[in-house]
N, C-alpha and C. Protein backbone atom coordinates (compact mmCIF):
# COMPACT_ATOMS: atom_id res chain seq x y z
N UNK A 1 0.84 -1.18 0.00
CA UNK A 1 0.00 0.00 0.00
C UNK A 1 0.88 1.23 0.00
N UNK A 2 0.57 2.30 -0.57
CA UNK A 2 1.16 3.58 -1.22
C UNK A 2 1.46 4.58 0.37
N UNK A 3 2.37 4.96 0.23
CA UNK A 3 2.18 6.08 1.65
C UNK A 3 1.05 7.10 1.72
N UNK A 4 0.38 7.58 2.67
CA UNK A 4 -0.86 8.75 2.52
C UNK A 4 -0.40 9.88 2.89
N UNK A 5 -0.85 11.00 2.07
CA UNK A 5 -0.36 12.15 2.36
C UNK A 5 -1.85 12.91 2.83
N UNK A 6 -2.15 14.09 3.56
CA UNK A 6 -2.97 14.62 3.54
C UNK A 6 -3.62 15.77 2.52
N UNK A 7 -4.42 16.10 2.73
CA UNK A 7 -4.92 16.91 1.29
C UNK A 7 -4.25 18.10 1.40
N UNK A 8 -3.62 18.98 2.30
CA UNK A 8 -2.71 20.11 2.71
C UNK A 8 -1.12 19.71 1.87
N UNK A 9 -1.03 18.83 2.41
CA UNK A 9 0.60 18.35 1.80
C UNK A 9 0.68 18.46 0.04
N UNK A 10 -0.54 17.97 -0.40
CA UNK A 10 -0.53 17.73 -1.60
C UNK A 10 -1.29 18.96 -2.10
N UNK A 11 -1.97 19.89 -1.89
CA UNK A 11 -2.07 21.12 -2.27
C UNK A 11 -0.85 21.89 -2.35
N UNK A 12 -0.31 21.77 -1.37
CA UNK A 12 1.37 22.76 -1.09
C UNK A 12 2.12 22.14 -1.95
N UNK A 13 2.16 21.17 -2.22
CA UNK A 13 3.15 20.50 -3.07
C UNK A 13 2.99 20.68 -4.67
N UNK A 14 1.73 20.52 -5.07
CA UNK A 14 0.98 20.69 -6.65
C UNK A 14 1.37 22.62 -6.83
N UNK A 15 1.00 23.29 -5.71
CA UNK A 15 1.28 24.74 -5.57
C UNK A 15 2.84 25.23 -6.57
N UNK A 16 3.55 24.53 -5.33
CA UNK A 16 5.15 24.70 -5.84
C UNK A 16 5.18 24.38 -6.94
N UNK A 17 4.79 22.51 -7.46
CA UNK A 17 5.15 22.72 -8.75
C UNK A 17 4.81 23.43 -10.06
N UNK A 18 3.13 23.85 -9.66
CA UNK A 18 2.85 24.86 -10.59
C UNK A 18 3.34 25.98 -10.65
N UNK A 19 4.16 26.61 -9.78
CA UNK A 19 4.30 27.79 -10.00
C UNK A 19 5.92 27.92 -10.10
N UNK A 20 6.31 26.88 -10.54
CA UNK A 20 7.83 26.61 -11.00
C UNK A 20 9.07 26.26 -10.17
N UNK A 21 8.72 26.84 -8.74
CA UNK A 21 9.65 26.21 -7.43
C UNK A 21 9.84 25.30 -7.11
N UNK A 22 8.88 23.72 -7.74
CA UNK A 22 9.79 22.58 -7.48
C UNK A 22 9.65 21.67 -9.14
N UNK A 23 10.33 20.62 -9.64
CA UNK A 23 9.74 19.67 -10.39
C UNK A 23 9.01 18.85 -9.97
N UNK A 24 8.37 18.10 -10.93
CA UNK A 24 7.93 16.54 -9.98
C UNK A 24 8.48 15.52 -9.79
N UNK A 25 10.13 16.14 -10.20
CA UNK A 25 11.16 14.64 -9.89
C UNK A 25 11.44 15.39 -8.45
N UNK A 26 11.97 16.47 -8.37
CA UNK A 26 11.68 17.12 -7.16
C UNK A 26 10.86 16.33 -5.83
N UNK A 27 9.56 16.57 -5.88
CA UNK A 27 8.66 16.45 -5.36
C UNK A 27 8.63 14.75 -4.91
N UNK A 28 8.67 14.04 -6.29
CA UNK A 28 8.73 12.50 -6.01
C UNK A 28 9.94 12.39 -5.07
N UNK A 29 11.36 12.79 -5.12
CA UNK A 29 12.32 12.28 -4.11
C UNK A 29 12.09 12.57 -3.35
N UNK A 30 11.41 13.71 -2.59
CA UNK A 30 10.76 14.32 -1.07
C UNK A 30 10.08 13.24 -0.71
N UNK A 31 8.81 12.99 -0.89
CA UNK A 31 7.89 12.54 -0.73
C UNK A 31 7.85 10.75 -0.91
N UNK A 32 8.13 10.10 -1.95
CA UNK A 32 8.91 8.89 -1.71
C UNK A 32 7.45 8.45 -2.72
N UNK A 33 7.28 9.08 -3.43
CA UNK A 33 5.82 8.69 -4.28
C UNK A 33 6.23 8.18 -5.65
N UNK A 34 5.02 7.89 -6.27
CA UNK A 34 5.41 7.89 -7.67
C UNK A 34 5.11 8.90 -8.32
N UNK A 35 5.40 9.04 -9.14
CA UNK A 35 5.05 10.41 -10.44
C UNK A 35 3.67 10.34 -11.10
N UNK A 36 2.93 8.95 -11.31
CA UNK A 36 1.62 9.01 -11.37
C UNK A 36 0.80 10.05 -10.60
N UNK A 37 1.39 9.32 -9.04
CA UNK A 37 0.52 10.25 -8.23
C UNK A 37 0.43 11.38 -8.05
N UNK A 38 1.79 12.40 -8.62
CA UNK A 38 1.79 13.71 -8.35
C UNK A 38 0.78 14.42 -9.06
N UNK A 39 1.01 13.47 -10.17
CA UNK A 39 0.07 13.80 -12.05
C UNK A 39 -1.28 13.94 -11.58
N UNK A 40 -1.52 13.05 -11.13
CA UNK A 40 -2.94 12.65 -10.80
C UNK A 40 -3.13 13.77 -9.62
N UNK A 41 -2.62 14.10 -8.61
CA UNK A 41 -3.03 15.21 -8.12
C UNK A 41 -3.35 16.67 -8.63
N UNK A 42 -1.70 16.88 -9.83
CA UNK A 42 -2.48 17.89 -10.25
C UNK A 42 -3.79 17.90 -11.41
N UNK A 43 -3.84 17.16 -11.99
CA UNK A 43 -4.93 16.35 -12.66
C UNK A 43 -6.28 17.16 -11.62
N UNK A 44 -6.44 16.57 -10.56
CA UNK A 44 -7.67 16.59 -10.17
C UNK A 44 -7.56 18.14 -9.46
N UNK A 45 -6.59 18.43 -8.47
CA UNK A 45 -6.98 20.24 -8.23
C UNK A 45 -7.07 21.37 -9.43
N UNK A 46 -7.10 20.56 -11.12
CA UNK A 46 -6.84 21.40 -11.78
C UNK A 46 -8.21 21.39 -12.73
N UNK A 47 -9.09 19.98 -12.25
CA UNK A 47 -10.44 20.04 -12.61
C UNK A 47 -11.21 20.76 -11.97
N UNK A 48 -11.24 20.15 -10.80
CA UNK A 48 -12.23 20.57 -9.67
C UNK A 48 -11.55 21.62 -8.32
N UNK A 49 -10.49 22.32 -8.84
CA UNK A 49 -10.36 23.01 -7.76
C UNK A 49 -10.05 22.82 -6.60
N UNK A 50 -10.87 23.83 -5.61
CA UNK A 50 -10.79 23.52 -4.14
C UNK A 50 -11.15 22.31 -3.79
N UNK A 51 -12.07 21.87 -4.56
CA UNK A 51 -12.88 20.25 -4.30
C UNK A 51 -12.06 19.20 -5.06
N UNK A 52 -11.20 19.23 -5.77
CA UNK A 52 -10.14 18.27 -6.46
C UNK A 52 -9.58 17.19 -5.36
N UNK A 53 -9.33 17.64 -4.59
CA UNK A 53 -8.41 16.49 -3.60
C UNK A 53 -9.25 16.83 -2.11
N UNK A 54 -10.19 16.25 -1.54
CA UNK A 54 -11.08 16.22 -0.83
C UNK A 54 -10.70 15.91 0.48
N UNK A 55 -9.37 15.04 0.55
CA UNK A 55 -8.88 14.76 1.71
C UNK A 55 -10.27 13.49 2.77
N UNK A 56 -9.37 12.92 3.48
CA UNK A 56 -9.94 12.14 4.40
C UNK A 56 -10.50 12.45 5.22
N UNK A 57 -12.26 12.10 5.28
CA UNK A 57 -13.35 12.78 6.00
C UNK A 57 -13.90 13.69 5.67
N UNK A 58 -13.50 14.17 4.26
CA UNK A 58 -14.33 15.40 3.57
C UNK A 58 -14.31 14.60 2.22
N UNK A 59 -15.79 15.20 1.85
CA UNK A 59 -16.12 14.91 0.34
C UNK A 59 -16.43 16.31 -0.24
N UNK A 60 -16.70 15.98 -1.50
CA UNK A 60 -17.06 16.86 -2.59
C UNK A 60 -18.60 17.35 -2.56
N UNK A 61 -19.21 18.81 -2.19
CA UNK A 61 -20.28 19.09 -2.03
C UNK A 61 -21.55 17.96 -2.58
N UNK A 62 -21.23 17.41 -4.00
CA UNK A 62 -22.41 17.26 -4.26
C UNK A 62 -22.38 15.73 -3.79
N UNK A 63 -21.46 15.03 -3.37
CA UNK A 63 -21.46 13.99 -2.34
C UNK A 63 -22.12 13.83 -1.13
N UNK A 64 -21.57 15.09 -0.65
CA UNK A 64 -22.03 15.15 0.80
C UNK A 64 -23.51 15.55 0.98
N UNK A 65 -23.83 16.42 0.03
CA UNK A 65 -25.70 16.17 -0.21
C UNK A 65 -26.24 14.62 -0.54
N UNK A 66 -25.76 14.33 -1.72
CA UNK A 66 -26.22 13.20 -1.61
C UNK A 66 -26.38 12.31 -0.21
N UNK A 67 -25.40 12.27 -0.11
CA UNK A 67 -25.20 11.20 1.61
C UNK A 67 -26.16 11.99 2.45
N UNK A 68 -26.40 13.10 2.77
CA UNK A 68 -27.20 13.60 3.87
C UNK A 68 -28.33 13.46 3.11
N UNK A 69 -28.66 13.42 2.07
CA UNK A 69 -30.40 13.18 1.29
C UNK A 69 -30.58 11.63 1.55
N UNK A 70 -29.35 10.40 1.58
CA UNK A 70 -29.73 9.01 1.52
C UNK A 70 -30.08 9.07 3.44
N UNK A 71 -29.44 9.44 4.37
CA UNK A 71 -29.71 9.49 5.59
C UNK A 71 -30.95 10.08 5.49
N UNK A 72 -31.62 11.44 5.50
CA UNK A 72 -32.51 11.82 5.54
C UNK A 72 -33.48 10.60 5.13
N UNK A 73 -33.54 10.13 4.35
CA UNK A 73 -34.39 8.89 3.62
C UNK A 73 -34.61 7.65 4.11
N UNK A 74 -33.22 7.78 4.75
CA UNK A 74 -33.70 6.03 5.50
C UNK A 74 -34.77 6.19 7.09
N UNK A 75 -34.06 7.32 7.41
CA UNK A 75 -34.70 8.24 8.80
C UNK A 75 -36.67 8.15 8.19
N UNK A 76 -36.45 8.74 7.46
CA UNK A 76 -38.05 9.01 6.63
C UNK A 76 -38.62 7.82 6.62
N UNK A 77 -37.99 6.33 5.90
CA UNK A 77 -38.82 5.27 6.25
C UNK A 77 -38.75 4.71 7.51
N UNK A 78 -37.99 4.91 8.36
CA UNK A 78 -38.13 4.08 9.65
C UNK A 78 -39.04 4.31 10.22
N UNK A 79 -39.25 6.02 10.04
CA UNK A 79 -40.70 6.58 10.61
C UNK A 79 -42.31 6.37 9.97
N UNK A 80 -41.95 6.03 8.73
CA UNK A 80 -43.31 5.40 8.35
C UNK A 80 -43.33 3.97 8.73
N UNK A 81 -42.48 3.37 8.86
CA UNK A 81 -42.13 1.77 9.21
C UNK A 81 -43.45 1.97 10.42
N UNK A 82 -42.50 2.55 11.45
CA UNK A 82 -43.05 2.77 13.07
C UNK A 82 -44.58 3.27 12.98
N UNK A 83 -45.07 4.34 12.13
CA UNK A 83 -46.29 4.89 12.42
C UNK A 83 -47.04 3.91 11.23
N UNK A 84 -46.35 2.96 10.34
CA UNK A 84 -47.94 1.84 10.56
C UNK A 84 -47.91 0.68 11.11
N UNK A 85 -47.19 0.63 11.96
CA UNK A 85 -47.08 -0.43 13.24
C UNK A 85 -48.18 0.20 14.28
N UNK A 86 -47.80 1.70 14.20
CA UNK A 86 -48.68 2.06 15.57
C UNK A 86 -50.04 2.20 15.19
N UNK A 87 -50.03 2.46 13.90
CA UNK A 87 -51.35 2.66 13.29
C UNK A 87 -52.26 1.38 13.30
N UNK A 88 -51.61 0.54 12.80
CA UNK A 88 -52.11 -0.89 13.40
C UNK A 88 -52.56 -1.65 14.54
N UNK A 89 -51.48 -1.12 15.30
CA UNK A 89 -51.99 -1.44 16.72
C UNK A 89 -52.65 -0.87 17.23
N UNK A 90 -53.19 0.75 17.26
CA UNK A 90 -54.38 1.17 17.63
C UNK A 90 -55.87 0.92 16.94
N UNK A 91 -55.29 0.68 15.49
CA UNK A 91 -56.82 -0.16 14.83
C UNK A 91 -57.17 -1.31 15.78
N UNK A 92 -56.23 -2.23 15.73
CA UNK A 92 -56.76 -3.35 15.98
C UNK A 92 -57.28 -3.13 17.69
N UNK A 93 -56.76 -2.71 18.65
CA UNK A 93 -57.07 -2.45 19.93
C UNK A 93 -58.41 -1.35 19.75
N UNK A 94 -58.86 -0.69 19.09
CA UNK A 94 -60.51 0.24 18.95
C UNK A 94 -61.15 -1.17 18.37
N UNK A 95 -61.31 -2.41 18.03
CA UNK A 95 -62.30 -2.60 17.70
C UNK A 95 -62.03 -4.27 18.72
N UNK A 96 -61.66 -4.05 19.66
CA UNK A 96 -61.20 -4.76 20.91
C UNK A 96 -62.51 -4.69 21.47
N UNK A 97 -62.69 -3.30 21.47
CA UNK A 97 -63.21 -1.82 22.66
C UNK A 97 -64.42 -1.74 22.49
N UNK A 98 -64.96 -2.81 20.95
CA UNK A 98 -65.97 -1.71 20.65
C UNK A 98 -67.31 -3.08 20.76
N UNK A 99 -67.04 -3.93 21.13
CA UNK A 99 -68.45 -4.90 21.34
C UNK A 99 -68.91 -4.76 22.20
């Protein structure tokens, strides 16, 4: 498995090399990486920006909606789950009541 860098390290690092202060042979002997990976970093902060390299425990806005819309959703059926259980059980207990 590859060493992990954090999403700070690799912003500062893609920084330098864009702006001519390091290479990415540079960068690879620092860091102990491959050259794919540098690529691929700047690759992605150079699509998506601030949201390019998301780092561990953060996602990309329209991720993190998603995920809080699939929570919201499961929350939503548990509660209909529960209120026709209860709904049920008060039907059936009113006509218990009612001879």
């Amino acid at each position: 498995m590859g060493k992990y860098f954090d999403r700070d390290t690799k912003v500062a690092y893609v920084e330098q090399i864009n702006s001519g202060k390091m290479t990415v042979t540079e960068a690879v002997n620092e860091l102990g990486c491959s050259r794919s990976a540098i690529y691929s970093w700047i690759k992605k902060l150079s699509e998506d920006g601030e949201h390019g390299l998301p780092g561990s425990g953060h996602m990309k806005p329209d991720l993190e909606y998603q995920r809080q819309l699939e929570k919201e959703n499961r929350q939503l059926k548990n509660e209909i789950t529960f209120l026709k259980k209860a709904a049920a059980y008060f039907a059936g207990d009113q006509r218990k009541g009612t001879r």
